[in-house]
Protein backbone atom coordinates (compact mmCIF):
# COMPACT_ATOMS: atom_id res chain seq x y z
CA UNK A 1 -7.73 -1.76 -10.10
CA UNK A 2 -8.14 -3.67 -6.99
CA UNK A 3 -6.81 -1.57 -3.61
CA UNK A 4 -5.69 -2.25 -0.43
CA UNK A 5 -6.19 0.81 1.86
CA UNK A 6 -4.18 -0.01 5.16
CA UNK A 7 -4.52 2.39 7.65
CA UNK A 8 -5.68 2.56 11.36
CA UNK A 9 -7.15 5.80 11.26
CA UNK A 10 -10.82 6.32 10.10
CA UNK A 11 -11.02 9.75 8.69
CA UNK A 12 -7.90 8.65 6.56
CA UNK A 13 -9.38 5.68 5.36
CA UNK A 14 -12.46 7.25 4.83
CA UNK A 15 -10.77 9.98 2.41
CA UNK A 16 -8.45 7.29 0.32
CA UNK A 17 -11.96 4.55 0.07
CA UNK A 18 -13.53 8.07 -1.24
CA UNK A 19 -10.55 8.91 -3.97
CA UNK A 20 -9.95 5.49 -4.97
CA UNK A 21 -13.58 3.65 -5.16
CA UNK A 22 -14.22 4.85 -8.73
CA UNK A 23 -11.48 2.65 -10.07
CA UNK A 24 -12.29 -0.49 -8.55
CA UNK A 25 -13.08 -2.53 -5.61
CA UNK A 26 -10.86 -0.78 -2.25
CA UNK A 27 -10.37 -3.32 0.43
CA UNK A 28 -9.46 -1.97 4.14
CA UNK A 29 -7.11 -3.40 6.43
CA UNK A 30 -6.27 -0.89 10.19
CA UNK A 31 -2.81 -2.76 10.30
CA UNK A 32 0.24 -4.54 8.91
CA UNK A 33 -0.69 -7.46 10.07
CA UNK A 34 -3.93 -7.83 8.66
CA UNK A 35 -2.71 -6.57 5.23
CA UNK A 36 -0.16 -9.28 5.12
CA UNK A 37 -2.86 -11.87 5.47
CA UNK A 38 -5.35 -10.09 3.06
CA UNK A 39 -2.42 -9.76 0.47
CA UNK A 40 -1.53 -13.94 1.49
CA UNK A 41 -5.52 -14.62 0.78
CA UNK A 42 -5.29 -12.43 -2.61
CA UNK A 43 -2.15 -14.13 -4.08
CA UNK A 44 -3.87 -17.75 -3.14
CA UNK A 45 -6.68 -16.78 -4.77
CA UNK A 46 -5.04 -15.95 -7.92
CA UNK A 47 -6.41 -12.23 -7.69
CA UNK A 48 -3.74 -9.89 -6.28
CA UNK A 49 -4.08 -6.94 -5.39
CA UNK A 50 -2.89 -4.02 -7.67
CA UNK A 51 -2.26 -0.74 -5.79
CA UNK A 52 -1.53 -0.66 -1.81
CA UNK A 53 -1.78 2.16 0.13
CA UNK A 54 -0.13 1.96 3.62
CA UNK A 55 0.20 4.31 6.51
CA UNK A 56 3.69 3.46 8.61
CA UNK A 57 2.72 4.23 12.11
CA UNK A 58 0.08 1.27 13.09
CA UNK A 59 -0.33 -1.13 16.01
CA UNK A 60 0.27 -4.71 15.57
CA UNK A 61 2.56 -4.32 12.99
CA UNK A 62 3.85 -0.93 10.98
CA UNK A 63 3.68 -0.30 7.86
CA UNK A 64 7.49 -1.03 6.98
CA UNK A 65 7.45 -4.33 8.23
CA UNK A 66 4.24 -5.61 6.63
CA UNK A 67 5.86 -4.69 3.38
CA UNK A 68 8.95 -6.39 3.63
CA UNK A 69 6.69 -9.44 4.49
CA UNK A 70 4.58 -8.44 1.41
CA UNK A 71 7.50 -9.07 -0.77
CA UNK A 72 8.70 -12.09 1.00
CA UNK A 73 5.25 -13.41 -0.10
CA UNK A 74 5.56 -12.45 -3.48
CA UNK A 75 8.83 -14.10 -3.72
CA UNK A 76 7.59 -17.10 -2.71
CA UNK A 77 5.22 -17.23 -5.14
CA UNK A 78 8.04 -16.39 -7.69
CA UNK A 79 6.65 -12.55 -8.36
CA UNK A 80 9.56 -10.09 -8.41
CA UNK A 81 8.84 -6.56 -6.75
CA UNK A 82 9.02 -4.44 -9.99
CA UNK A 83 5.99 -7.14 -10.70
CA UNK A 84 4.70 -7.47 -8.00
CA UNK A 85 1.74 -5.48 -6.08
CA UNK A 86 2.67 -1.65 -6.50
CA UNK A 87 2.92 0.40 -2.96
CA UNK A 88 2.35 3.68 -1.82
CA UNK A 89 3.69 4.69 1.69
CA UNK A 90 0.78 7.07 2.94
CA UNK A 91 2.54 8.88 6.27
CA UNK A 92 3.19 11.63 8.22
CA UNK A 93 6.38 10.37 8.97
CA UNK A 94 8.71 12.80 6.69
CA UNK A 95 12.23 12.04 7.81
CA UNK A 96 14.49 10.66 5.91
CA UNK A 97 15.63 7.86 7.55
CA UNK A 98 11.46 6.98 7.16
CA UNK A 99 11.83 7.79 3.32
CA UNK A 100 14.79 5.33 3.03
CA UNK A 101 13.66 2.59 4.97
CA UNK A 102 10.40 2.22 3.24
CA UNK A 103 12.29 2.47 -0.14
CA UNK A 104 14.78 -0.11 1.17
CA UNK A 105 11.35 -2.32 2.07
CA UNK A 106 10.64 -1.59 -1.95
CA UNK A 107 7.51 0.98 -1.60
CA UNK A 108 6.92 1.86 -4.81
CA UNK A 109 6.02 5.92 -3.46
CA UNK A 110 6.14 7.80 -0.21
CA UNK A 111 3.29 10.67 -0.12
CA UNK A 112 3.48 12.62 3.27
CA UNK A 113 0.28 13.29 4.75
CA UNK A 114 -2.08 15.55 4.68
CA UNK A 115 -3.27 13.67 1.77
CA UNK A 116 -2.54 15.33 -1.76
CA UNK A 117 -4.78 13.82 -3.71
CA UNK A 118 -3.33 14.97 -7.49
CA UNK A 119 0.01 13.39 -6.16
CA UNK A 120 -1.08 10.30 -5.55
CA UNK A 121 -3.18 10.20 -8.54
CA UNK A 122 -0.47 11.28 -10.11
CA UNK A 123 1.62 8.36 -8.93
CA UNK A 124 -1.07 5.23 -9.78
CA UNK A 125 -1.39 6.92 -13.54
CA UNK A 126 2.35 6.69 -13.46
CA UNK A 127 2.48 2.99 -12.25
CA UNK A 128 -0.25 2.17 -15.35
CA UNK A 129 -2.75 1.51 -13.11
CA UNK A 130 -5.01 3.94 -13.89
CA UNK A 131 -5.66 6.43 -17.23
């Protein structure tokens, strides 16, 4: 399984690099705008990335709107989002006008931070990712 963790703080990234290292290689991006060009790199490449895990409050760009240009990308390259990279909003943003917007944007899964780490296992075994 091949991860992008994007998130600006450290001791967050730290913990999701430490939960999901064992199941592949877990690439780090600390904002939307650099995940949009590592996901653009990935789907040149041929080797996209799997599972995304994104925090929503970020400079440069937030989380919502580097998904919405994460699908645009996939479109273009004919993948359609049930195909397409699988996304987990990672946030302590819990309102639900957060919770619809990122589900509008076609996150896959919202987990509100702190970090439950059986939940979002939970959710990757669910998306067939891992066993």
């Amino acid at each position: 399984m091949k991860t992008l963790i994007v998130e600006d703080d450290f001791t967050c990234r730290l913990l999701l690099q430490e939960i999901l290292k064992k199941y592949g290689p877990a690439h780090v991006a600390i904002n939307g705008k650099e995940a949009v060009e590592a996901v653009r790199v990935a789907l040149e490449v041929g080797e996209p990335y799997n599972l995304i895990c994104m925090d929503i409050m970020m400079p440069e760009m937030d989380g919502q709107a580097a998904l919405k240009e994460i699908r645009s990308l996939e479109e273009a390259q004919g993948i359609a989002s049930i195909r397409g990279v699988k996304v987990i909003m990672v946030t302590t943003l819990d309102d639900s006008q957060s919770v619809l917007e990122s589900f509008k944007s076609l996150c896959d899964a919202y987990v509100i931070k702190p970090l439950n780490k059986e939940k979002l296992l939970g959710y990757i075994k669910g998306f067939g990712l891992i066993e």
